[in-house]
Protein backbone atom coordinates (compact mmCIF):
# COMPACT_ATOMS: atom_id res chain seq x y z
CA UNK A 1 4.09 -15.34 74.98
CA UNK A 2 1.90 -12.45 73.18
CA UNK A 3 0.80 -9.49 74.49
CA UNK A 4 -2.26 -9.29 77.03
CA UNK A 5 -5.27 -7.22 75.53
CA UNK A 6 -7.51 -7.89 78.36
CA UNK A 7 -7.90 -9.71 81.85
CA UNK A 8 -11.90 -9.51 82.93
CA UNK A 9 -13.88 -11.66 85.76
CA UNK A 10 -16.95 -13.19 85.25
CA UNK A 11 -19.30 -14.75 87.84
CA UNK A 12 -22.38 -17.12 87.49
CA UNK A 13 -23.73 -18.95 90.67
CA UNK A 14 -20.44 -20.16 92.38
CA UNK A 15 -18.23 -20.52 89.88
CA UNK A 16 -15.57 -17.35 89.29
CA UNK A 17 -14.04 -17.03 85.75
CA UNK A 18 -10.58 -15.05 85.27
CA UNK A 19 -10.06 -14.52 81.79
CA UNK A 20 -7.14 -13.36 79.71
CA UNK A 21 -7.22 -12.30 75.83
CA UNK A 22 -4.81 -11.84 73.82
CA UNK A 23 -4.36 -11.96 69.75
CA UNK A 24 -3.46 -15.42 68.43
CA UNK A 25 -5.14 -17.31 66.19
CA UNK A 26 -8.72 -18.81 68.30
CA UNK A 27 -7.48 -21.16 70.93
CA UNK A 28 -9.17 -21.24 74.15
CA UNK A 29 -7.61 -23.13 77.11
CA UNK A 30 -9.93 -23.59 80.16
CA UNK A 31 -7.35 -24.32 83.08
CA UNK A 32 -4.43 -25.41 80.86
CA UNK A 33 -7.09 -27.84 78.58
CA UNK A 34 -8.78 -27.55 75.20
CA UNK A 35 -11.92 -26.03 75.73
CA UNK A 36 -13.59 -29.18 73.64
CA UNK A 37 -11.86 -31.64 76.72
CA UNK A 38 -12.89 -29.52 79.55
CA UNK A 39 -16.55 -29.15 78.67
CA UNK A 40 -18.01 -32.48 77.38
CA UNK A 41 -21.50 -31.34 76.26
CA UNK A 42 -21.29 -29.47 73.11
CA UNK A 43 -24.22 -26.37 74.22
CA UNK A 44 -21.63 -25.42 76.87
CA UNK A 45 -18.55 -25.07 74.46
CA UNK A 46 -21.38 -22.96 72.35
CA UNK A 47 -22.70 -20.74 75.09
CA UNK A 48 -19.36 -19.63 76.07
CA UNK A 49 -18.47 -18.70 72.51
CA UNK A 50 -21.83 -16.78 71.76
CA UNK A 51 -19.85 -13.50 72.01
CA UNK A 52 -17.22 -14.47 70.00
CA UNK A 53 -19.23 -15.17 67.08
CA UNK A 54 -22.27 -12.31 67.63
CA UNK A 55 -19.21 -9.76 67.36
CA UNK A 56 -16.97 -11.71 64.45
CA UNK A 57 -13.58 -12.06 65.80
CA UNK A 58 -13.82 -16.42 66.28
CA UNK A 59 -9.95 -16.60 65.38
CA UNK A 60 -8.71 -13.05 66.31
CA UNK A 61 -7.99 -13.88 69.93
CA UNK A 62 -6.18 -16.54 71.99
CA UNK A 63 -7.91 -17.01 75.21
CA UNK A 64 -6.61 -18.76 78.61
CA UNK A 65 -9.38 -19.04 81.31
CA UNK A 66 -8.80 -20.29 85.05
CA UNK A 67 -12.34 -20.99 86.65
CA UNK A 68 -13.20 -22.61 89.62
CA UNK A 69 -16.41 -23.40 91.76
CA UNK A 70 -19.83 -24.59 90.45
CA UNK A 71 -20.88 -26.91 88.14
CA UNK A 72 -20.26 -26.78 84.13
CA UNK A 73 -23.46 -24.27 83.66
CA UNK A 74 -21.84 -21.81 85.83
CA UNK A 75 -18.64 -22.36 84.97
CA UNK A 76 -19.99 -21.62 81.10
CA UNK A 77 -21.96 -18.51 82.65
CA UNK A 78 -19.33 -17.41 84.24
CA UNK A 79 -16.82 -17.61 81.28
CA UNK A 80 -19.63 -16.11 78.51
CA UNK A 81 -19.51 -12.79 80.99
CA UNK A 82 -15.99 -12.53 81.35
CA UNK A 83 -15.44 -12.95 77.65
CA UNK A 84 -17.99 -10.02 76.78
CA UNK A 85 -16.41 -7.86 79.45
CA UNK A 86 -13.15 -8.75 77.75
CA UNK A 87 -14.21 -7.93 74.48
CA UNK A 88 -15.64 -4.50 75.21
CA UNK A 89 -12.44 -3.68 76.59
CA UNK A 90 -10.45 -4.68 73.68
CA UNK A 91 -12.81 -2.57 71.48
CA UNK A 92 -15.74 0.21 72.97
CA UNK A 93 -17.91 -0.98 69.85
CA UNK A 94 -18.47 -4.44 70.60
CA UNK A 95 -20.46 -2.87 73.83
CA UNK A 96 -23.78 -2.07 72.27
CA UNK A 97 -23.72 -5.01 70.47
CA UNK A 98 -22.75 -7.29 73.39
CA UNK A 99 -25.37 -5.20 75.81
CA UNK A 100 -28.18 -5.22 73.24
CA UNK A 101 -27.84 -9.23 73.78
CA UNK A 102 -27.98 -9.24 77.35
CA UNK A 103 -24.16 -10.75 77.37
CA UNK A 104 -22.98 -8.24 79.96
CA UNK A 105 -25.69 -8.45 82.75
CA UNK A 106 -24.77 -10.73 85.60
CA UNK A 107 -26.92 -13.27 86.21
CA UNK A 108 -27.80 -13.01 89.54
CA UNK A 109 -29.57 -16.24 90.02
CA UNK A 110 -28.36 -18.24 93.67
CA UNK A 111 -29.51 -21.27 94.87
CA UNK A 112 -32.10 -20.48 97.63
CA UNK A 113 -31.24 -21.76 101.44
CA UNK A 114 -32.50 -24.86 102.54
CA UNK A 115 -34.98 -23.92 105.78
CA UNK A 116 -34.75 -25.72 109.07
CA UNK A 117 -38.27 -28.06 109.85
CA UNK A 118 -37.98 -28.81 105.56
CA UNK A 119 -35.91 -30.96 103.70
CA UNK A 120 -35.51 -28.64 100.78
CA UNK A 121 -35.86 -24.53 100.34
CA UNK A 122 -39.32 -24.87 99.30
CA UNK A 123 -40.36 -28.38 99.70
CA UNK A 124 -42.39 -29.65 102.93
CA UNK A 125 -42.29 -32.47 105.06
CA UNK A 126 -45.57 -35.15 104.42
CA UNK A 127 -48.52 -33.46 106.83
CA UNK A 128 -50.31 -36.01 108.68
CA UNK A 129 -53.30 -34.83 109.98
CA UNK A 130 -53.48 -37.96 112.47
């Protein structure tokens, strides 16, 4: 097994990335599958390579992911940060570029609590005046 550059954590919503980089020549495994077979629409698979390509290293770096909690869009989130975090640690330079880009601010976004007398956060019952 090769050397490990990095390790870096990533959150988005509920889901909690742990990533691990090290050189190789571009897989990425997302819990011990192809990253094509774990994410079946084609924007996720792109939005957690975005850092990859903005800083040019596609096929530099193997990568092995274990994420868990949430739904694919956080689980994408949540693998884009930890990837960027990654990457800055493996070189300082790729930090302007990633930051510049927005790919190292956590998204803080939660889903808001549902209220008691509603059905939803936000959403009312039917008023009925009579």
């Amino acid at each position: 097994m090769a050397k490990i550059l990095a390790r870096s954590v990533g959150r988005r919503k509920t889901a909690v990335a742990r990533l691990y980089l090290e050189s190789g020549k571009g897989t990425i495994l997302v819990n011990k599958r192809p990253v094509d077979d774990y994410f079946n629409r084609v924007s996720h698979q792109l939005y957690l390579a975005e850092p990859l390509a903005l800083v040019g290293v596609e096929n530099q770096y193997d990568i092995h992911i274990n994420v868990d909690g949430g739904g694919p869009t956080g689980q994408a989130g949540a693998i884009r940060l930890a990837l960027s975090r990654a990457l800055e640690k493996v070189n300082e330079d790729f930090r302007a570029i990633l930051k510049k880009e927005g790919f190292l601010t956590r998204d803080a976004r939660e889903v808001e609590r549902k209220k008691y007398g509603q059905p939803g956060a936000r959403k009312k019952f039917q008023f009925s005046k009579r």
